[in-house]
N, C-alpha and C. Protein backbone atom coordinates (compact mmCIF):
# COMPACT_ATOMS: atom_id res chain seq x y z
N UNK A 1 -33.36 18.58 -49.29
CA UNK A 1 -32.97 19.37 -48.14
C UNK A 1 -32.37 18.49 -47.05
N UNK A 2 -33.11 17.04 -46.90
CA UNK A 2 -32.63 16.57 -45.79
C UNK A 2 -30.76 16.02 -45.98
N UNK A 3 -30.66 15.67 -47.23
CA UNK A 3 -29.72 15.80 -48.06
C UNK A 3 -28.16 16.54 -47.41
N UNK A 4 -28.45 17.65 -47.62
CA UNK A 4 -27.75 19.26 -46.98
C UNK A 4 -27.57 19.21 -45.50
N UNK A 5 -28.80 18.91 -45.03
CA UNK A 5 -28.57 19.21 -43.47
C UNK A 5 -27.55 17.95 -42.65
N UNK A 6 -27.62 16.80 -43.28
CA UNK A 6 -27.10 15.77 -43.13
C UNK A 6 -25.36 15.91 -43.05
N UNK A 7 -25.23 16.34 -44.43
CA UNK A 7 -23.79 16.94 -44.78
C UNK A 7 -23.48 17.96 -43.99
N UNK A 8 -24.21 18.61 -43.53
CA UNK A 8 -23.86 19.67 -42.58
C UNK A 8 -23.47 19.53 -41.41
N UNK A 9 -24.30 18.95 -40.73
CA UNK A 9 -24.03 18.01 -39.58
C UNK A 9 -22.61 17.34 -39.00
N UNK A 10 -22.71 16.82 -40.46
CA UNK A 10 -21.29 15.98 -40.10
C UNK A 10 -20.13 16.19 -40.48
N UNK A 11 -20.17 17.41 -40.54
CA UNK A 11 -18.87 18.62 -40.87
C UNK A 11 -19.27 19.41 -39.10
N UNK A 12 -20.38 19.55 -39.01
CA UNK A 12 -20.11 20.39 -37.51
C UNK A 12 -19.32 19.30 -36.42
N UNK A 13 -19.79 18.34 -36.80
CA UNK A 13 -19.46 16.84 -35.72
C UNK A 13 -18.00 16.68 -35.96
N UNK A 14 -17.37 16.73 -37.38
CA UNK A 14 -15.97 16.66 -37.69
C UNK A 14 -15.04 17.53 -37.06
N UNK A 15 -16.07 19.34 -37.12
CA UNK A 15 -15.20 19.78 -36.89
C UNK A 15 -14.89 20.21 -35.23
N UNK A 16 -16.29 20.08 -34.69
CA UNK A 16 -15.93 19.62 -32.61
C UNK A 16 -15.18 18.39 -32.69
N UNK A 17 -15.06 17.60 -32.77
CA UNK A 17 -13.70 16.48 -32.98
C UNK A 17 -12.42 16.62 -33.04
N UNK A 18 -12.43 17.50 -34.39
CA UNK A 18 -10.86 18.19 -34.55
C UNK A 18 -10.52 19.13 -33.54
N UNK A 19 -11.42 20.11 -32.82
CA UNK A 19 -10.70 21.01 -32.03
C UNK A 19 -10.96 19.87 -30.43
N UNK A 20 -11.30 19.04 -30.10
CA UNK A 20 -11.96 18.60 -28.95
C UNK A 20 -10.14 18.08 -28.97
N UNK A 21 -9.80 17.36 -30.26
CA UNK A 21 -8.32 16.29 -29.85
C UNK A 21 -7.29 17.37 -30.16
N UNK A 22 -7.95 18.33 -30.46
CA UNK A 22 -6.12 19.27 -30.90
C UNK A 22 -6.37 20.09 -29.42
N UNK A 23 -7.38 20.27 -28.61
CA UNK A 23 -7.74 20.68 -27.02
C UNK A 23 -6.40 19.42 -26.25
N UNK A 24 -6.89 18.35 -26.50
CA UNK A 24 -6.34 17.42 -25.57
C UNK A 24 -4.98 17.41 -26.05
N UNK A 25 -4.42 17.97 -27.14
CA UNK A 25 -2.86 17.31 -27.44
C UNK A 25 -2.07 18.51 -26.78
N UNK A 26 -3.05 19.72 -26.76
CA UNK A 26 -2.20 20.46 -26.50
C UNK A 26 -1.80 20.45 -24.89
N UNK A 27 -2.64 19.24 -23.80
CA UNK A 27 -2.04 19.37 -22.61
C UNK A 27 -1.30 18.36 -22.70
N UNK A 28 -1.17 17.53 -23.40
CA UNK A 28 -0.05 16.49 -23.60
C UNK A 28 1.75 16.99 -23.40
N UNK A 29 1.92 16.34 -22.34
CA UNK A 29 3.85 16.44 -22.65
C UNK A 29 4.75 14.91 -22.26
N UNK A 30 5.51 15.44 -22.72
CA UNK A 30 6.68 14.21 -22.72
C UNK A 30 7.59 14.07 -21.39
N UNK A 31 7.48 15.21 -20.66
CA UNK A 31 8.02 14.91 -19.50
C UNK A 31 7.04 14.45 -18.33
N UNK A 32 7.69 13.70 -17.68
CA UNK A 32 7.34 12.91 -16.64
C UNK A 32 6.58 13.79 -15.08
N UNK A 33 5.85 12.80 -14.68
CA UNK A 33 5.30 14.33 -13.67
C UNK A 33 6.00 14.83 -12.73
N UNK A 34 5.77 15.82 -12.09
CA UNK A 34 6.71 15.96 -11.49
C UNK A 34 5.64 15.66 -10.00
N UNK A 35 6.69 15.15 -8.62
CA UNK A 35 6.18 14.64 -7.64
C UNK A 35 6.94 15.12 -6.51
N UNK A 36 5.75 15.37 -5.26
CA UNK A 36 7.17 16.00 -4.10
C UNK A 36 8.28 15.76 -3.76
N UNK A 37 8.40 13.90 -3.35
CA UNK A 37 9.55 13.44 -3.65
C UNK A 37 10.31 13.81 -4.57
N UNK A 38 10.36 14.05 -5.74
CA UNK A 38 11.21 13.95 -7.43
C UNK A 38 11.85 15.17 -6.41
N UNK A 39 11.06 16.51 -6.47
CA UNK A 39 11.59 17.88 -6.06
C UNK A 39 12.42 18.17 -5.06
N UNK A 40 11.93 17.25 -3.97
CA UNK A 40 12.61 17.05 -2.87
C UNK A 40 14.10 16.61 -3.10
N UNK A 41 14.23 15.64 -4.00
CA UNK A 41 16.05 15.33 -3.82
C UNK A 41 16.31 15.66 -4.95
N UNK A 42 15.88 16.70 -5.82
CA UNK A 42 16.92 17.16 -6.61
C UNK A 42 17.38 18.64 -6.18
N UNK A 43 16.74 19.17 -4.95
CA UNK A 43 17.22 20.24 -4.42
C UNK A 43 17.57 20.13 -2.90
N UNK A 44 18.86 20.67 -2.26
CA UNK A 44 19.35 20.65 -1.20
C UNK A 44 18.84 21.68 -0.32
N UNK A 45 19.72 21.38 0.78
CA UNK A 45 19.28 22.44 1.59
C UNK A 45 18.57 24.19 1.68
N UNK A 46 17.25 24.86 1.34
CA UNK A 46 16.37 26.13 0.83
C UNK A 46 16.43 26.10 -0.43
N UNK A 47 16.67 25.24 -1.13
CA UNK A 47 16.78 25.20 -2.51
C UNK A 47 18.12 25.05 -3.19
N UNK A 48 18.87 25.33 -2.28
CA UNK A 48 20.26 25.69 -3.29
C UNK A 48 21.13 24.33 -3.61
N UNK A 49 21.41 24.02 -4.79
CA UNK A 49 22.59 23.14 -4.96
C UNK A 49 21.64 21.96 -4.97
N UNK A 50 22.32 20.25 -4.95
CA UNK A 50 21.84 19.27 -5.31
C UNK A 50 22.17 18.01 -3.99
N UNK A 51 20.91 18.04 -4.12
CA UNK A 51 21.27 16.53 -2.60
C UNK A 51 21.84 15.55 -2.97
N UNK A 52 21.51 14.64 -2.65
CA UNK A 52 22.35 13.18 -2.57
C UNK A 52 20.78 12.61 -3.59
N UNK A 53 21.05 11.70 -4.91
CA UNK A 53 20.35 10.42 -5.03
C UNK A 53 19.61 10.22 -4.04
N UNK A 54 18.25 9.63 -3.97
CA UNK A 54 17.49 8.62 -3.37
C UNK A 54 18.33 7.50 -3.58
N UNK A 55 18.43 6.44 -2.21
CA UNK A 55 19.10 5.20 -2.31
C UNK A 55 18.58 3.93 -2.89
N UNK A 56 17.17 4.10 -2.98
CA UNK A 56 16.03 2.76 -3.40
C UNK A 56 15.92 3.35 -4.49
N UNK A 57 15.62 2.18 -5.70
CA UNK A 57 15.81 2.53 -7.28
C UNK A 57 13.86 2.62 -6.93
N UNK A 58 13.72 3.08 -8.27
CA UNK A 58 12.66 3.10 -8.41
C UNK A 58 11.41 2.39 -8.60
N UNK A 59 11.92 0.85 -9.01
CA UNK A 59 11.39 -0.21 -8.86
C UNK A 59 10.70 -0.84 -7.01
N UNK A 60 11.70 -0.14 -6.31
CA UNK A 60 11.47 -0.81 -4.85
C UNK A 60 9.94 -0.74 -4.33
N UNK A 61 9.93 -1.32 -3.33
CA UNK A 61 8.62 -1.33 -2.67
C UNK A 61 8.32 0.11 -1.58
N UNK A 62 7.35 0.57 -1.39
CA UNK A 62 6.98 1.83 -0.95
C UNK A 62 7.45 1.98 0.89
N UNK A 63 7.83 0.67 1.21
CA UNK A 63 7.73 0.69 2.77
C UNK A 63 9.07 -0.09 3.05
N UNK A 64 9.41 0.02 4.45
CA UNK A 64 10.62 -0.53 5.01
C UNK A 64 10.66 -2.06 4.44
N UNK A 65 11.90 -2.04 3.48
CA UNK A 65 11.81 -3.88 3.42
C UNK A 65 12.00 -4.90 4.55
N UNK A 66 12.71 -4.56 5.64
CA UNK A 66 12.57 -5.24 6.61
C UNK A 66 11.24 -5.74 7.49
N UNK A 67 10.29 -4.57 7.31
CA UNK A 67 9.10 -4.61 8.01
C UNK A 67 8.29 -5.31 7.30
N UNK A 68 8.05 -5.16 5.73
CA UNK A 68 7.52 -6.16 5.26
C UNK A 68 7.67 -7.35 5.48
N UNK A 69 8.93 -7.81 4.89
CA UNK A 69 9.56 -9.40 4.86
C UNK A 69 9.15 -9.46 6.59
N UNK A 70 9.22 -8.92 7.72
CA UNK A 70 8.90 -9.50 8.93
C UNK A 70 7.64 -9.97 9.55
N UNK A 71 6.89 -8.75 8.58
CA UNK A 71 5.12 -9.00 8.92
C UNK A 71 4.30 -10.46 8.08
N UNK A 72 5.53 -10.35 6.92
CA UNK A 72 5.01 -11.62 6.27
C UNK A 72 5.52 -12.95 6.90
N UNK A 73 6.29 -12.81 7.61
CA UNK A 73 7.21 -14.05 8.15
C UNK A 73 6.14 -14.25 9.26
N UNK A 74 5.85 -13.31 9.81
CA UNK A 74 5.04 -13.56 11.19
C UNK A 74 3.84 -14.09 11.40
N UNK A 75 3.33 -13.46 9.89
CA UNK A 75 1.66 -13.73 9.92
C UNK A 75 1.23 -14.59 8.63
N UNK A 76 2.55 -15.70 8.87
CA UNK A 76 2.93 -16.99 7.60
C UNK A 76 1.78 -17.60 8.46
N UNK A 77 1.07 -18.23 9.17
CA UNK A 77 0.81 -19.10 9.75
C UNK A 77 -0.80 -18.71 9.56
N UNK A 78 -1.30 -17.51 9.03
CA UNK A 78 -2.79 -17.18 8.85
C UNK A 78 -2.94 -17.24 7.12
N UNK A 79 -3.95 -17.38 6.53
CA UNK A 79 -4.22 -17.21 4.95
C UNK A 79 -4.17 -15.63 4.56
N UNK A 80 -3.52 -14.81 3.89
CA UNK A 80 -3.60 -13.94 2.91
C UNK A 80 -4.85 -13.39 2.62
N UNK A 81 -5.27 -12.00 2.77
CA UNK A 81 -6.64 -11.88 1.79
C UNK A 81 -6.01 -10.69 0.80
N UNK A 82 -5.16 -9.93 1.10
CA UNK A 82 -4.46 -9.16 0.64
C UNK A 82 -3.10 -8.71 0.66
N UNK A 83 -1.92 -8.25 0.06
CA UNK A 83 -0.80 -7.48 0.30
C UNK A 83 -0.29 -6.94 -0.71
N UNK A 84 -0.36 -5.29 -0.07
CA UNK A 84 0.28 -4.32 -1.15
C UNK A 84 1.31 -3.43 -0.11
N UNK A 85 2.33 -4.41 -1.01
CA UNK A 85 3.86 -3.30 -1.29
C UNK A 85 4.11 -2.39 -0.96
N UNK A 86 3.40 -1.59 -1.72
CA UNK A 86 3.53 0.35 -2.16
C UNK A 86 3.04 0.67 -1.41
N UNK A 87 2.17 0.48 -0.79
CA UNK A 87 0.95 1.21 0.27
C UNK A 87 1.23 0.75 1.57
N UNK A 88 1.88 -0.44 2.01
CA UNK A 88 2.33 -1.33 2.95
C UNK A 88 1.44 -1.51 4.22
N UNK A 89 0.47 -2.53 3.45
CA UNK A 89 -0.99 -2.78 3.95
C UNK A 89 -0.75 -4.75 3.84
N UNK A 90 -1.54 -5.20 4.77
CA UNK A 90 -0.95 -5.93 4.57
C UNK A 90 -2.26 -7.23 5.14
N UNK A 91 -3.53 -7.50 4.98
CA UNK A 91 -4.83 -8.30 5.39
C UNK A 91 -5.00 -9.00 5.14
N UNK A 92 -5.24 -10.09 6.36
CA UNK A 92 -5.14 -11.55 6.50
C UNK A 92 -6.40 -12.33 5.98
N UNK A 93 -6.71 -13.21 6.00
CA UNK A 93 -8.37 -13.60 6.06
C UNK A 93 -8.73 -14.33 7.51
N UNK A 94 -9.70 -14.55 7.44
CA UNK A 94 -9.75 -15.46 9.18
C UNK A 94 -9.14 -16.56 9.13
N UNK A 95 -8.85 -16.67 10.33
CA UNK A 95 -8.06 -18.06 10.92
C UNK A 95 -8.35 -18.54 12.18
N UNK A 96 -8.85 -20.23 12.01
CA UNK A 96 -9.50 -20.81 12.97
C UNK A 96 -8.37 -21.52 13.19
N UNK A 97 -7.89 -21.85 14.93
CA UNK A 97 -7.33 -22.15 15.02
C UNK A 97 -7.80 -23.61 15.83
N UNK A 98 -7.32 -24.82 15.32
CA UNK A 98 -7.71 -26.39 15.48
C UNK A 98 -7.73 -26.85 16.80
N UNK A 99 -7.25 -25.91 17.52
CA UNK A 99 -7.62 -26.08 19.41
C UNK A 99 -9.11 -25.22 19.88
N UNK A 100 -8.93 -24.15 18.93
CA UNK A 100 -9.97 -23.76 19.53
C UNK A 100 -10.91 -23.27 18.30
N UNK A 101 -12.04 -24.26 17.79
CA UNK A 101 -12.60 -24.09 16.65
C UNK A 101 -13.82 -23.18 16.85
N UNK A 102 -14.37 -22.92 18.10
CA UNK A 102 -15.17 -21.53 18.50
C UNK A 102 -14.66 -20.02 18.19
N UNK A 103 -13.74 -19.61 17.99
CA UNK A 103 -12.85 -18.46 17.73
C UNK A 103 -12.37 -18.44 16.45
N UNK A 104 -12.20 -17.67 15.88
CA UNK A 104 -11.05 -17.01 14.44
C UNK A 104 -10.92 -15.70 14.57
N UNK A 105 -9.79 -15.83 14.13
CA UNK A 105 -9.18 -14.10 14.42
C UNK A 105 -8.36 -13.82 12.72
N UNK A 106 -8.46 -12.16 12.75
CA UNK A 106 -7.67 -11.39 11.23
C UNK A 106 -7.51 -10.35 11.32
N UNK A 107 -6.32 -10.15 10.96
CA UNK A 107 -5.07 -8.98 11.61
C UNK A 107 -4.84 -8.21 10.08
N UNK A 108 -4.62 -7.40 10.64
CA UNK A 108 -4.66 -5.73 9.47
C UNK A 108 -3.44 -5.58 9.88
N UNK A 109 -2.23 -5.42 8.96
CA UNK A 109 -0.67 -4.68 9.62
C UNK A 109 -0.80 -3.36 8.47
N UNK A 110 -0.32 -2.42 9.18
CA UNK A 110 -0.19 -1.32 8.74
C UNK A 110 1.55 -0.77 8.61
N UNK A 111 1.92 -0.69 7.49
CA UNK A 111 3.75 -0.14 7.99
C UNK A 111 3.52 1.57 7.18
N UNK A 112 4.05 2.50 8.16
CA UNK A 112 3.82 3.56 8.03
C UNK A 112 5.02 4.49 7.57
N UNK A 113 6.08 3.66 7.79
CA UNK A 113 7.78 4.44 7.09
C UNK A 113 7.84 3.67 6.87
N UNK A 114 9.35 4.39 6.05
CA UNK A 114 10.57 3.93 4.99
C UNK A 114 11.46 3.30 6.12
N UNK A 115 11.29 3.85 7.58
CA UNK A 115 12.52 3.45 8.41
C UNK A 115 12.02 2.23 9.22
N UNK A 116 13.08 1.84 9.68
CA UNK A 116 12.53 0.86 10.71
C UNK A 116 12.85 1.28 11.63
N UNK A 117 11.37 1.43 12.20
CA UNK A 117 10.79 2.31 13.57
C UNK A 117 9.95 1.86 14.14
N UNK A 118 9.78 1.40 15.59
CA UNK A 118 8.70 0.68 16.01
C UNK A 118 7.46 1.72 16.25
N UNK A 119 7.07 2.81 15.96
CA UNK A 119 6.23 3.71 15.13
C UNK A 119 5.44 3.41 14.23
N UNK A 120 6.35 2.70 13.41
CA UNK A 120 6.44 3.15 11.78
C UNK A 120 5.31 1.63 11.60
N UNK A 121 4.84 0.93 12.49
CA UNK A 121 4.47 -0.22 12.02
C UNK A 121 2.86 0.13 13.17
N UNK A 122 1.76 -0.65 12.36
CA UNK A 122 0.70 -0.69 13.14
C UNK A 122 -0.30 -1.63 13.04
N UNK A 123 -0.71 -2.56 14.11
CA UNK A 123 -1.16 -3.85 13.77
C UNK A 123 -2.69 -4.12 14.10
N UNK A 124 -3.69 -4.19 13.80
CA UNK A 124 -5.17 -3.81 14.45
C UNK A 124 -5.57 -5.95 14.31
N UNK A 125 -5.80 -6.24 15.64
CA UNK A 125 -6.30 -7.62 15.50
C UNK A 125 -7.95 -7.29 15.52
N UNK A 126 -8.98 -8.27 14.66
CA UNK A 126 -10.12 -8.86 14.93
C UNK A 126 -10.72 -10.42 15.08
N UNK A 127 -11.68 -10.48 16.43
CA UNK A 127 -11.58 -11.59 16.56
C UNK A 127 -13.29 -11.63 16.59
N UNK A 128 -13.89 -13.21 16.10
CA UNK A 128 -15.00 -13.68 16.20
C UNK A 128 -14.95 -14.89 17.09
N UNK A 129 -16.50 -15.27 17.61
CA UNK A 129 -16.66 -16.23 18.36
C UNK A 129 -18.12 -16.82 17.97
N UNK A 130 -18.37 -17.99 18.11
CA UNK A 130 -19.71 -18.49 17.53
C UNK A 130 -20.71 -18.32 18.71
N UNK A 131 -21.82 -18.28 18.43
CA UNK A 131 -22.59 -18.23 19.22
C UNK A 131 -23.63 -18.98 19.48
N UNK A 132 -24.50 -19.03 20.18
CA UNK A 132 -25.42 -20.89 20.31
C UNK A 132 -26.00 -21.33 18.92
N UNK A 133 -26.53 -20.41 17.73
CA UNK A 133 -26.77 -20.57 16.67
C UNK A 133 -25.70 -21.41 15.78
N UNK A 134 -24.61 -20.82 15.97
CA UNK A 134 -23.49 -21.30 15.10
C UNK A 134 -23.04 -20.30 14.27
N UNK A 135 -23.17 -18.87 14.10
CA UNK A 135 -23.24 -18.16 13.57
C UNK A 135 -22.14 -16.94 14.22
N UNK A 136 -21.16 -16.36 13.28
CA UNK A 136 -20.01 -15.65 14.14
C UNK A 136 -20.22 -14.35 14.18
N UNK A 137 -19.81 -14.05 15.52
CA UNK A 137 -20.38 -12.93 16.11
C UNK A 137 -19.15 -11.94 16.35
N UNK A 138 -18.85 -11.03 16.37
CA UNK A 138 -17.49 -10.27 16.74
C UNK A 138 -17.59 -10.34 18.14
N UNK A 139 -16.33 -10.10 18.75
CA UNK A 139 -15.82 -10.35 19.95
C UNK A 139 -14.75 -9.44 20.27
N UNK A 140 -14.63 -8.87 21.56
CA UNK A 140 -13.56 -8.22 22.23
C UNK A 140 -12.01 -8.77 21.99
N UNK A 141 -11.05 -7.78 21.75
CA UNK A 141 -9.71 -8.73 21.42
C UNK A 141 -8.62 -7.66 22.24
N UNK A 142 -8.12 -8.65 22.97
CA UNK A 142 -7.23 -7.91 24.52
C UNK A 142 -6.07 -6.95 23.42
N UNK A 143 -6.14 -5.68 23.61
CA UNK A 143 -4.91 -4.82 22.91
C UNK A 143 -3.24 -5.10 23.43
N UNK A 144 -3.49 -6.35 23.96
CA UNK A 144 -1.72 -6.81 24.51
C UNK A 144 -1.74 -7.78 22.92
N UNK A 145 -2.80 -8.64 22.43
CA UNK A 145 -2.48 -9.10 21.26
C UNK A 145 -1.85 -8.36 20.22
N UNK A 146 -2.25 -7.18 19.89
CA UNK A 146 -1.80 -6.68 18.94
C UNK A 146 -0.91 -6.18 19.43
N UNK A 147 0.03 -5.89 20.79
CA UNK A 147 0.89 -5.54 20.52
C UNK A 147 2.05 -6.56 20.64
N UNK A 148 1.68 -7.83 20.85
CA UNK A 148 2.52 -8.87 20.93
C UNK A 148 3.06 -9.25 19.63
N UNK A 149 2.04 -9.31 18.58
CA UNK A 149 1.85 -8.97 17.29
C UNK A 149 3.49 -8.15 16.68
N UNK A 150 3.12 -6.73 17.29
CA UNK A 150 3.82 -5.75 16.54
C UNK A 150 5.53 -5.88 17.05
N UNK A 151 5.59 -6.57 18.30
CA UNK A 151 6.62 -7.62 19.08
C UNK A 151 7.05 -8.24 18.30
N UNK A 152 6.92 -9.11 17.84
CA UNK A 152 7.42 -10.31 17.18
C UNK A 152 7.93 -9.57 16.09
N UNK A 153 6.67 -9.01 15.15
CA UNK A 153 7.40 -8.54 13.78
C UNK A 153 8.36 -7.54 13.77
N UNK A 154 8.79 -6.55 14.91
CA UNK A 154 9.76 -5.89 15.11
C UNK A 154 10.81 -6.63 15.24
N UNK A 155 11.17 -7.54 15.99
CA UNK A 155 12.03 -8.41 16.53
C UNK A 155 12.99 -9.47 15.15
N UNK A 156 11.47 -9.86 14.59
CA UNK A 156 11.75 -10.27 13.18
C UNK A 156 12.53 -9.64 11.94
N UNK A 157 11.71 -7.92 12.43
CA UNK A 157 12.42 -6.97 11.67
C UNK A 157 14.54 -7.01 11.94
N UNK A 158 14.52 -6.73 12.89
CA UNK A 158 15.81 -6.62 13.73
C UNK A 158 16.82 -7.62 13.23
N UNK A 159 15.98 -8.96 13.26
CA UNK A 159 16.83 -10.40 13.20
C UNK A 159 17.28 -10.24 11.64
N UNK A 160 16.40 -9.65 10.70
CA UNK A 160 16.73 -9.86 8.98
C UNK A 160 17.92 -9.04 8.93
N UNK A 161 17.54 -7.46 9.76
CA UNK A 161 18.42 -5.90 9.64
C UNK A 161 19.96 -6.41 9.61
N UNK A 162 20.44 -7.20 10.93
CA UNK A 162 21.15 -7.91 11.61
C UNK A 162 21.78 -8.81 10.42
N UNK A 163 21.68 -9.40 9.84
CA UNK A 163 21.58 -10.62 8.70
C UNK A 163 22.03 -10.00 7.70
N UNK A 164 21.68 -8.86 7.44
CA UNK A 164 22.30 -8.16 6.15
C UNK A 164 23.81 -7.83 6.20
N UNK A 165 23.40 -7.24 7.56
CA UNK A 165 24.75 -5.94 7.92
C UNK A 165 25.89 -7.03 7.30
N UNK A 166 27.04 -6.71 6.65
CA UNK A 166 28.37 -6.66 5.93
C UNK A 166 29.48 -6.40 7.32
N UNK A 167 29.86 -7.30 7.62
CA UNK A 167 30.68 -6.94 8.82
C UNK A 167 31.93 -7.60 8.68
C-alpha cells in the first residue's frame, strides 16, 4: 500500500507543477513594459498623432549631465561613499579637513531634473565635531554652506553647458 500512495503522490506533485509553470507562462510576453515615459512620447498632443523622439538614447544617465559632471567636479576634493546616475544621488563620506582636525563634514547632493535648473539640484551638508572624550558628536551646519555648495556646482554646471555649445 505504501507502495501506491507514494506513486500517487508524485503524480499529484507532478501534476501542481505542470499547471503552477503553464500558470506562469501564460503571464509571460515578449513585449517590453510599457512605462509613462515610453507612452508619453509616442503620443502627441490629447493623444493624437506622434511627438518628437526622446533626445537621450536609452543608455544615458537619469539626470542632467551637466549637473552631475558639476557635483562631481565640486565635491572632487571629499571621498565618495556613493553615486548613482539614474537616481542622481550623489554621498560623500566624511572629510576632515588638515586645518581643522576637530570637525568633518558629508554632503548629500540631490539632482532632481533632466534640466538644468537651479531647482532641479539639492544639497543637504552634515557636520561633526569632537568632543572632550574624542568621540564625534553632530553639530549645527550654517544653511549658507549648502547653499554655497549648490553655488559652485551650478556655476560649474554653466561653465561645462558653455563648453559644449557649437558656435
Amino acid at each position: 500500500m505504501a507502495f501506491e500512495r507514494g506513486s500517487v503522490m508524485r503524480g499529484v506533485a507532478a501534476g501542481v507543477l505542470a499547471l503552477s509553470m503553464l500558470g506562469m507562462t501564460a503571464c509571460a510576453s515578449n513585449k517590453a513594459p510599457k512605462t509613462f515615459a515610453a507612452e508619453g512620447q509616442k503620443k502627441g498632443f490629447l493623444g493624437l498623432g506622434h511627438a518628437k523622439k526622446a533626445q537621450t538614447p536609452d543608455a544615458a544617465i537619469g539626470v542632467n549631465g551637466y549637473l552631475w559632471r558639476a557635483s562631481l567636479d565640486t565635491l572632487a576634493f571629499m571621498p565618495l561613499a556613493s553615486a548613482d546616475p539614474y537616481g542622481g544621488v550623489i554621498i560623500t563620506d566624511w572629510y576632515v579637513n588638515p586645518e581643522t582636525p576637530a570637525e568633518r563634514f558629508k554632503a548629500t547632493v540631490y539632482i532632481l531634473d533632466t534640466r538644468l535648473r537651479a531647482d532641479g539640484l539639492n544639497v543637504t551638508v552634515f557636520k561633526q565635531s569632537k568632543d572632550a572624550n574624542g568621540a564625534w558628536v553632530d553639530a549645527p551646519v550654517s544653511d549658507q554652506t549648502a547653499t554655497d555648495i549648490e553655488n559652485a556646482i551650478l556655476t560649474r554646471a554653466r561653465q561645462l553647458r558653455l563648453s559644449n555649445i557649437k558656435g
